[in-house]
PDB file of N, CA and C in Angstrom:
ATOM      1  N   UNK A   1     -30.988 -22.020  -2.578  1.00  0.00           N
ATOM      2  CA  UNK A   1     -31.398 -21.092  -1.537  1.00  0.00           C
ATOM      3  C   UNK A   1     -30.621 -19.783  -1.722  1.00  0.00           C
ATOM      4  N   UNK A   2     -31.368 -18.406  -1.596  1.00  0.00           N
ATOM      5  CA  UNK A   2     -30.726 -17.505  -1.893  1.00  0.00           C
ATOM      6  C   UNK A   2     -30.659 -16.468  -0.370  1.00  0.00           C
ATOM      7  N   UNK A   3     -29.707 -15.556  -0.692  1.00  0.00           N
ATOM      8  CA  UNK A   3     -29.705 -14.687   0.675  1.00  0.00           C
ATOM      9  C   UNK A   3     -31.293 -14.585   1.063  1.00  0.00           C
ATOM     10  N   UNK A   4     -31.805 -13.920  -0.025  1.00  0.00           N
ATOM     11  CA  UNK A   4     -33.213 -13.244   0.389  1.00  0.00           C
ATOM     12  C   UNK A   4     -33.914 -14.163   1.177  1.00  0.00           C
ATOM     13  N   UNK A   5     -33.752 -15.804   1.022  1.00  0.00           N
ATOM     14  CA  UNK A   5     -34.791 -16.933   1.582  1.00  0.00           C
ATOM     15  C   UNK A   5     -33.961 -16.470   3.140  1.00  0.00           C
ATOM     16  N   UNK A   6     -32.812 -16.465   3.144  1.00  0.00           N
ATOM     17  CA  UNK A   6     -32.094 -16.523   4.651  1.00  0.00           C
ATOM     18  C   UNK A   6     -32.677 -15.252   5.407  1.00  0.00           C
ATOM     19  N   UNK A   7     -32.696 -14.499   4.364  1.00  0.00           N
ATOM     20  CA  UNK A   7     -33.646 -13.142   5.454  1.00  0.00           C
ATOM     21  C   UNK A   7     -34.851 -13.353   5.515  1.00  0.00           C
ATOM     22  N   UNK A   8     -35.967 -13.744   4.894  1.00  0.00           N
ATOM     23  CA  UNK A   8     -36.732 -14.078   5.428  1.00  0.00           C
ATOM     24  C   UNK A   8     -37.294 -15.297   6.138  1.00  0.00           C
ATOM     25  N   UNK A   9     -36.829 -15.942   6.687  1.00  0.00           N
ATOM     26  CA  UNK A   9     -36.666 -16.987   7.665  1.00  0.00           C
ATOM     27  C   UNK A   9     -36.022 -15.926   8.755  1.00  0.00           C
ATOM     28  N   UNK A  10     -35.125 -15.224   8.806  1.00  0.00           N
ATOM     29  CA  UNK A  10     -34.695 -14.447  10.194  1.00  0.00           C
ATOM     30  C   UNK A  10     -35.867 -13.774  10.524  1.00  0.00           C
ATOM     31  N   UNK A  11     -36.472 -12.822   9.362  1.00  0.00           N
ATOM     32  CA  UNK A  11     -37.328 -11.844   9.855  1.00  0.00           C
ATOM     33  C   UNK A  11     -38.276 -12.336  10.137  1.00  0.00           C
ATOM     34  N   UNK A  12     -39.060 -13.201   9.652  1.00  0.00           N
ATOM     35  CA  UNK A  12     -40.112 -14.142  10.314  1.00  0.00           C
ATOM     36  C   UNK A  12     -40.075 -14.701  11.678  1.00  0.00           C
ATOM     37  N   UNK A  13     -38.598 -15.315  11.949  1.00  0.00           N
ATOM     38  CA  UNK A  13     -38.911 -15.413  13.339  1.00  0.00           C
ATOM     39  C   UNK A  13     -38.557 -14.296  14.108  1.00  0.00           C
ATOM     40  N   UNK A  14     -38.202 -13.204  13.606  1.00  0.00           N
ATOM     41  CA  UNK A  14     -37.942 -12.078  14.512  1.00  0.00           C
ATOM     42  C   UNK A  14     -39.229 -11.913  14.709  1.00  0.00           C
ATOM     43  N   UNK A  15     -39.998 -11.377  13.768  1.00  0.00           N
ATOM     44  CA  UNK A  15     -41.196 -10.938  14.247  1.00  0.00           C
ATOM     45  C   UNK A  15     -42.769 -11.829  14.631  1.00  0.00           C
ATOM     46  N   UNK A  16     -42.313 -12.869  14.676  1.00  0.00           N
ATOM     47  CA  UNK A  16     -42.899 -14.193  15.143  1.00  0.00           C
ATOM     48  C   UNK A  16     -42.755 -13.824  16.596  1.00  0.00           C
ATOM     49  N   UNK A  17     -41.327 -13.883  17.085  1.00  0.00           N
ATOM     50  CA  UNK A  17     -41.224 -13.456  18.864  1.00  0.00           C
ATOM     51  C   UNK A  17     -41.512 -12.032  19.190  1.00  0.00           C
ATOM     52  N   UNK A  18     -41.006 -10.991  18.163  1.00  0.00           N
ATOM     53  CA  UNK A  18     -41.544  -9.735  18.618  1.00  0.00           C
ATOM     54  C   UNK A  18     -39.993  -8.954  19.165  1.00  0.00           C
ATOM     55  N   UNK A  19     -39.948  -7.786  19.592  1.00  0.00           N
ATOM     56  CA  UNK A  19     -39.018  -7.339  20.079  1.00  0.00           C
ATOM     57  C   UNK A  19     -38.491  -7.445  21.869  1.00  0.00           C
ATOM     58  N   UNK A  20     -39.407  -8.152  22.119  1.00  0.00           N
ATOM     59  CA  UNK A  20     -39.344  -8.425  23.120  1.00  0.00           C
ATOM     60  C   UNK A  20     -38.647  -9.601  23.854  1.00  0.00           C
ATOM     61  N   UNK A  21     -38.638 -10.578  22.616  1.00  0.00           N
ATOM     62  CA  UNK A  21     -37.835 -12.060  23.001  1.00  0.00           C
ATOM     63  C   UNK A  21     -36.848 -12.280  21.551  1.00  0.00           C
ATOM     64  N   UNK A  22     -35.790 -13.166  22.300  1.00  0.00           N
ATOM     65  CA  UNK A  22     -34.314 -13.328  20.854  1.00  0.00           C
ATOM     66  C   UNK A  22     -34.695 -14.970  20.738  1.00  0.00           C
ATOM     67  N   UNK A  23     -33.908 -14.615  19.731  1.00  0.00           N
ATOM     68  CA  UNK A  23     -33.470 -16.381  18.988  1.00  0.00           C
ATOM     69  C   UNK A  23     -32.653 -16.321  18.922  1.00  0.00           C
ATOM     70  N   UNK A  24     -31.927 -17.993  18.536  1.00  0.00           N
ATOM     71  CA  UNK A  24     -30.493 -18.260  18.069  1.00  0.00           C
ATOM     72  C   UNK A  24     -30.505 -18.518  16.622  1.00  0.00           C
ATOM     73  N   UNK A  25     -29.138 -17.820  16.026  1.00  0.00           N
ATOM     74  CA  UNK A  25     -29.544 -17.951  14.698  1.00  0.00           C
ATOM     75  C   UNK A  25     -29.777 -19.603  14.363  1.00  0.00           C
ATOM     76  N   UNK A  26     -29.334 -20.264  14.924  1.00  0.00           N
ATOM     77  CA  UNK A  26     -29.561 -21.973  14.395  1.00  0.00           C
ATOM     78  C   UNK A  26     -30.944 -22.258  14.007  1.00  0.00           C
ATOM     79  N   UNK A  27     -31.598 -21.171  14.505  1.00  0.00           N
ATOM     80  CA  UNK A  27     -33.232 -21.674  14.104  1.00  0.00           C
ATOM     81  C   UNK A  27     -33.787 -21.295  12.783  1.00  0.00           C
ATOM     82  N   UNK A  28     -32.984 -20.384  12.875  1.00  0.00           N
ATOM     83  CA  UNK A  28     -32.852 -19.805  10.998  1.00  0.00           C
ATOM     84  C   UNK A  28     -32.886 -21.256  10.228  1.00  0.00           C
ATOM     85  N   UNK A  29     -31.478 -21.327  10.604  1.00  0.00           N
ATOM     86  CA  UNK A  29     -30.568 -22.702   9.851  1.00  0.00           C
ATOM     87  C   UNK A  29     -31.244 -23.726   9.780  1.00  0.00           C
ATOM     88  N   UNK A  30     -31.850 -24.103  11.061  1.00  0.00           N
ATOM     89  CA  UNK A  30     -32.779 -25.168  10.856  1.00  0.00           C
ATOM     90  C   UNK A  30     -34.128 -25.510   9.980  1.00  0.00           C
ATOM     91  N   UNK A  31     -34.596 -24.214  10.193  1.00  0.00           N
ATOM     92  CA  UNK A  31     -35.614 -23.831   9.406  1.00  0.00           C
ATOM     93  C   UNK A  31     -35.469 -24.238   8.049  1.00  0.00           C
ATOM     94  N   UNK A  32     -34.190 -24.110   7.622  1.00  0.00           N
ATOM     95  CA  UNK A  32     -33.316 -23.703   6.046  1.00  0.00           C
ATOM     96  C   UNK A  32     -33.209 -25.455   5.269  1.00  0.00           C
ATOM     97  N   UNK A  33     -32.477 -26.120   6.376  1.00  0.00           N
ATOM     98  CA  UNK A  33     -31.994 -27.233   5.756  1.00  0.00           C
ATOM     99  C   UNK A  33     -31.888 -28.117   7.020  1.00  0.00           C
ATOM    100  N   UNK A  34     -32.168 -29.674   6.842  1.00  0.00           N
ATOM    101  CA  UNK A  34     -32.029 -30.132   7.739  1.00  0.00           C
ATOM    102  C   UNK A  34     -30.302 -30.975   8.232  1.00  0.00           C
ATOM    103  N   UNK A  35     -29.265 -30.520   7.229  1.00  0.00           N
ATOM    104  CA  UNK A  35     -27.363 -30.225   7.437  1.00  0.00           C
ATOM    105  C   UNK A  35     -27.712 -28.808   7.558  1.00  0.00           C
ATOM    106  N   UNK A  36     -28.071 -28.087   8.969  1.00  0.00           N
ATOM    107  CA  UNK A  36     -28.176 -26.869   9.137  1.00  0.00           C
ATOM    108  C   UNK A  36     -26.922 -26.038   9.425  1.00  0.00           C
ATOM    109  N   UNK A  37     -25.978 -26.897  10.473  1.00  0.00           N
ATOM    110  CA  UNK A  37     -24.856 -26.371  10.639  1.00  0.00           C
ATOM    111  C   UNK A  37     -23.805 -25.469   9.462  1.00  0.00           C
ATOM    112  N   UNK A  38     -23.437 -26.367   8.429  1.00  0.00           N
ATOM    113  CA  UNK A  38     -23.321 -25.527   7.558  1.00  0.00           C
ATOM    114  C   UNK A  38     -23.473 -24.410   6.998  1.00  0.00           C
ATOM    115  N   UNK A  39     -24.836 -23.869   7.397  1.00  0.00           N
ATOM    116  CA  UNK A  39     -25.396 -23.141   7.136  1.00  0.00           C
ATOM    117  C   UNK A  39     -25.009 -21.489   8.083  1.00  0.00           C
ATOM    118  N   UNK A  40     -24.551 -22.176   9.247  1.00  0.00           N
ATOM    119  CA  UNK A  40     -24.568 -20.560  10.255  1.00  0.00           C
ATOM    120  C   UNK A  40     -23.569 -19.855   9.825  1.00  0.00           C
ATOM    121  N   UNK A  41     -22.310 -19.815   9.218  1.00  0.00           N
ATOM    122  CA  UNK A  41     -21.672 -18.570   9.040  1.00  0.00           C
ATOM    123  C   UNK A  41     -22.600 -17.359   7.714  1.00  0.00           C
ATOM    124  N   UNK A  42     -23.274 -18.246   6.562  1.00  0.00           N
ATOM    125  CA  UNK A  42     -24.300 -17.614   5.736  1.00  0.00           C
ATOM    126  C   UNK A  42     -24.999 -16.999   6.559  1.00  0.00           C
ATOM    127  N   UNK A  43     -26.175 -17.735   7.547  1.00  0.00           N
ATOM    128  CA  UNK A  43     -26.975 -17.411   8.519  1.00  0.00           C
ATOM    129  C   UNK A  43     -26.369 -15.793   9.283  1.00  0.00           C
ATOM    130  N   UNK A  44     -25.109 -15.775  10.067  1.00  0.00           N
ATOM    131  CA  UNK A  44     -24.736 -14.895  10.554  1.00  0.00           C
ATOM    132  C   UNK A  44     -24.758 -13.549   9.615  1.00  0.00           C
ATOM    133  N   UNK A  45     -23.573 -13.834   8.257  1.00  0.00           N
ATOM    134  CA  UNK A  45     -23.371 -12.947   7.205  1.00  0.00           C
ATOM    135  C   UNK A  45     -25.150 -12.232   6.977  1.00  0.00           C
ATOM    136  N   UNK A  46     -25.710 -12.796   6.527  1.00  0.00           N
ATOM    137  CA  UNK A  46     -27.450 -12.050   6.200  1.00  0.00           C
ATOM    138  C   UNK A  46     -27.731 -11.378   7.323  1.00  0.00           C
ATOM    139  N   UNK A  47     -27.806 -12.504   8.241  1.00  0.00           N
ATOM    140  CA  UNK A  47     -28.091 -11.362   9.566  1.00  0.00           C
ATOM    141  C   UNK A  47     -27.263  -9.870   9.636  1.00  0.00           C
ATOM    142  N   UNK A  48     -26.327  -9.649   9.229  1.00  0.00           N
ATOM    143  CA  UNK A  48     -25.469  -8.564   9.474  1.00  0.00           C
ATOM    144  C   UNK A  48     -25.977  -7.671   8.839  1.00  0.00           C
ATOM    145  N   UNK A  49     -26.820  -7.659   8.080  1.00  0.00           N
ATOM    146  CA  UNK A  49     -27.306  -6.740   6.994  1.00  0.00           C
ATOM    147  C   UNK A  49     -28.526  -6.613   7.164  1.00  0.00           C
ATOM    148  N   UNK A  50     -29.592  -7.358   8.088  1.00  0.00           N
ATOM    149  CA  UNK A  50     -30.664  -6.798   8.949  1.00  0.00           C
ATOM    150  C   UNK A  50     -30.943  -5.933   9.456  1.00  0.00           C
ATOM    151  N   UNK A  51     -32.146  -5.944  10.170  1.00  0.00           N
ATOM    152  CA  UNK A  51     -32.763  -4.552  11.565  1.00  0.00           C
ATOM    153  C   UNK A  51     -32.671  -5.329  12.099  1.00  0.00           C
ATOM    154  N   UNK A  52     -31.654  -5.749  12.448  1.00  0.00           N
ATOM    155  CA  UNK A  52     -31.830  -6.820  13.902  1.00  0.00           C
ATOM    156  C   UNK A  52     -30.971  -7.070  15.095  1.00  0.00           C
ATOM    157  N   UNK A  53     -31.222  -6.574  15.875  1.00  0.00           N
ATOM    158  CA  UNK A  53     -30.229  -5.984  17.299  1.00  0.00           C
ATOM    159  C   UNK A  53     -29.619  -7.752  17.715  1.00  0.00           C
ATOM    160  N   UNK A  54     -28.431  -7.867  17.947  1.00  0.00           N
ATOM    161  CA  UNK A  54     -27.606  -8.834  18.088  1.00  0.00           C
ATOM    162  C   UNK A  54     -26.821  -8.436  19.718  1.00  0.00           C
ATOM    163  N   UNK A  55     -27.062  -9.853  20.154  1.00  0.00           N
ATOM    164  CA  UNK A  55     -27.185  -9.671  21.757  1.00  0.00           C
ATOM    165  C   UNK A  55     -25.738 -11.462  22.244  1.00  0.00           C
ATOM    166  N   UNK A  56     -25.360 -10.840  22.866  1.00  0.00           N
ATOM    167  CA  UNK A  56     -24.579 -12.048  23.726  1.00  0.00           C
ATOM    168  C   UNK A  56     -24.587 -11.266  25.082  1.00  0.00           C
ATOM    169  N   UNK A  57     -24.670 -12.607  25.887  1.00  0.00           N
ATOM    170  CA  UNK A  57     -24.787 -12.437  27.324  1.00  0.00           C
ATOM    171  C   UNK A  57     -25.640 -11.264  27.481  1.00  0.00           C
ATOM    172  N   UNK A  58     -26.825 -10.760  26.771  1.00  0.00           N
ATOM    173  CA  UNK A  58     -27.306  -9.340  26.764  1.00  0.00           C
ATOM    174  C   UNK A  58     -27.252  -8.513  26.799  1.00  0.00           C
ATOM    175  N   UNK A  59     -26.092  -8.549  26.100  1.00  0.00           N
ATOM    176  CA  UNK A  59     -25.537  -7.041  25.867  1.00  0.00           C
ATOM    177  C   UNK A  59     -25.561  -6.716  24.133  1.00  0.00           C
ATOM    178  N   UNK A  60     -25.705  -5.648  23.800  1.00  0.00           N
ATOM    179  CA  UNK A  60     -25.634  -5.672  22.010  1.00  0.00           C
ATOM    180  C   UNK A  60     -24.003  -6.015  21.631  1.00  0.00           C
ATOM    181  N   UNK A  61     -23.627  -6.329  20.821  1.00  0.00           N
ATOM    182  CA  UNK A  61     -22.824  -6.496  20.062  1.00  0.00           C
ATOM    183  C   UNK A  61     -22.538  -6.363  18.742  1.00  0.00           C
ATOM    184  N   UNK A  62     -21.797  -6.131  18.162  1.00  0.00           N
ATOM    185  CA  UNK A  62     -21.117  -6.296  16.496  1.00  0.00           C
ATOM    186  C   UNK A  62     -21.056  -7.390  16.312  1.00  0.00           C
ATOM    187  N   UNK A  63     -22.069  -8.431  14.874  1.00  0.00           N
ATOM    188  CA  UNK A  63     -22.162  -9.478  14.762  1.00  0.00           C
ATOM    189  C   UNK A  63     -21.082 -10.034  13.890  1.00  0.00           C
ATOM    190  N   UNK A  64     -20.281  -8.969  13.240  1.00  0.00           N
ATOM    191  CA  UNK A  64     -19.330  -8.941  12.508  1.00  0.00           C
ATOM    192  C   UNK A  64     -17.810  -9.058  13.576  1.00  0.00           C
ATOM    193  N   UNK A  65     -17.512  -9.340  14.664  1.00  0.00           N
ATOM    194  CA  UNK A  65     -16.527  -9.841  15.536  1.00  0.00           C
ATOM    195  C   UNK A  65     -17.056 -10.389  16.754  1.00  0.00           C
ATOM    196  N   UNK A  66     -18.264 -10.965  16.384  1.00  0.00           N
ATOM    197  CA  UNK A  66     -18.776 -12.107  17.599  1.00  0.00           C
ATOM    198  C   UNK A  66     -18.124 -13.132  17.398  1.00  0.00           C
ATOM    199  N   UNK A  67     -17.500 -13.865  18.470  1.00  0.00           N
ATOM    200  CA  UNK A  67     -17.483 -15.426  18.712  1.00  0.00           C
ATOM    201  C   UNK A  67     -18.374 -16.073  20.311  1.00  0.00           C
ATOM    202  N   UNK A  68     -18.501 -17.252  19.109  1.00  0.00           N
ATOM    203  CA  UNK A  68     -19.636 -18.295  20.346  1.00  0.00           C
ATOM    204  C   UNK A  68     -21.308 -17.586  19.905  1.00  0.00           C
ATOM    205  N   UNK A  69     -21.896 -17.954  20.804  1.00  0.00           N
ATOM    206  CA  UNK A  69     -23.419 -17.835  21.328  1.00  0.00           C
ATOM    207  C   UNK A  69     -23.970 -16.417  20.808  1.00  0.00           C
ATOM    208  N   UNK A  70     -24.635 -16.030  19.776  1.00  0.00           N
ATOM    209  CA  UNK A  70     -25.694 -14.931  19.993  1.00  0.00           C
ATOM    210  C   UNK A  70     -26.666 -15.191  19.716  1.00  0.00           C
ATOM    211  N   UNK A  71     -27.293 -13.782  20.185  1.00  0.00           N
ATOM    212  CA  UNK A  71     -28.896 -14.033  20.048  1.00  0.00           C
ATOM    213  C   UNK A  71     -29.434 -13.021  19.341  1.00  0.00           C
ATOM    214  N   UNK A  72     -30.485 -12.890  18.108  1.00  0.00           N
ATOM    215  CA  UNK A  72     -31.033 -11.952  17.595  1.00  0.00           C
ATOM    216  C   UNK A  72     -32.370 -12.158  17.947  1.00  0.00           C
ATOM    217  N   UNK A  73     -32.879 -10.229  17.614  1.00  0.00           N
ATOM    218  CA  UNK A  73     -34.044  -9.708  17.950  1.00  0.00           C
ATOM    219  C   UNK A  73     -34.270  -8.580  17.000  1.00  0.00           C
ATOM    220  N   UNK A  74     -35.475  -8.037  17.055  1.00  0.00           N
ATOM    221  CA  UNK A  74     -36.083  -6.887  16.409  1.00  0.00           C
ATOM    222  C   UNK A  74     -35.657  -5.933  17.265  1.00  0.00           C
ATOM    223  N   UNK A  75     -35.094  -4.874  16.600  1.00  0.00           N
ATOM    224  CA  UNK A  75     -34.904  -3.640  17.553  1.00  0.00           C
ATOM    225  C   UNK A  75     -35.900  -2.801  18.293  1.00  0.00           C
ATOM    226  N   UNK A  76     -36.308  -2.711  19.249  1.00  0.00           N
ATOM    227  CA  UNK A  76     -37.046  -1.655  19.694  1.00  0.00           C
ATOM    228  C   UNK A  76     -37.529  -0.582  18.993  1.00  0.00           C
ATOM    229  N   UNK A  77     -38.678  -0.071  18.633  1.00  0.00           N
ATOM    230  CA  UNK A  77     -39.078   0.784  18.401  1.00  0.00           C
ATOM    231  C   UNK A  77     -38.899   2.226  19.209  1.00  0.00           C
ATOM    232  N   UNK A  78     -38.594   3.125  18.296  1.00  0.00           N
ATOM    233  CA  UNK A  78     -37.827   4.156  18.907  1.00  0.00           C
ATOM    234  C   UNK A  78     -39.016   5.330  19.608  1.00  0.00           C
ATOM    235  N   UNK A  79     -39.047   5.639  20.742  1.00  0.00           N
ATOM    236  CA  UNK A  79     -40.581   6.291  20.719  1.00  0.00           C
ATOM    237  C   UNK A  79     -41.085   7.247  19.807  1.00  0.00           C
ATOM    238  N   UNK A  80     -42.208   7.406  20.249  1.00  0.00           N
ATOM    239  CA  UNK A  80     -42.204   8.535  18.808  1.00  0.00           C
ATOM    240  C   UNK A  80     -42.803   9.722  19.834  1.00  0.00           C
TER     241      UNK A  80
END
């Protein structure tokens, strides 16, 4: 499995829910392998290098000094 498979499994379900609703990355992971756990600090790392707005308790955050629970999403489209 390479990064690129891990991003697309994120971006798929990003844009599967839309910008409007988040996931947890575990669904990535799950998606990935069924010893998924293993898998979430990779999972996180790819994510970091996404378009993908990273949320705890709903607020954005830096996924790069999160601990515990987040949630990713597609960023909002910026108006035009």
């Amino acid at each position: 499995m390479t990064d690129d498979d891990v991003a697309d499994v994120l971006m798929g379900l990003a844009y599967e829910r839309g910008a409007e609703k988040t996931f947890c990355p575990s669904e990535a992971a799950r998606r990935l392998a069924s010893d998924w756990r293993s898998l979430m600090p990779r999972v996180r790392q790819v994510a970091a290098t996404l378009p993908l707005r990273v949320t705890q308790k709903g607020e954005e955050i830096d996924i790069s000094t999160a601990k515990g629970a987040i949630r990713l999403s597609l960023r909002p489209e910026d108006p035009a």
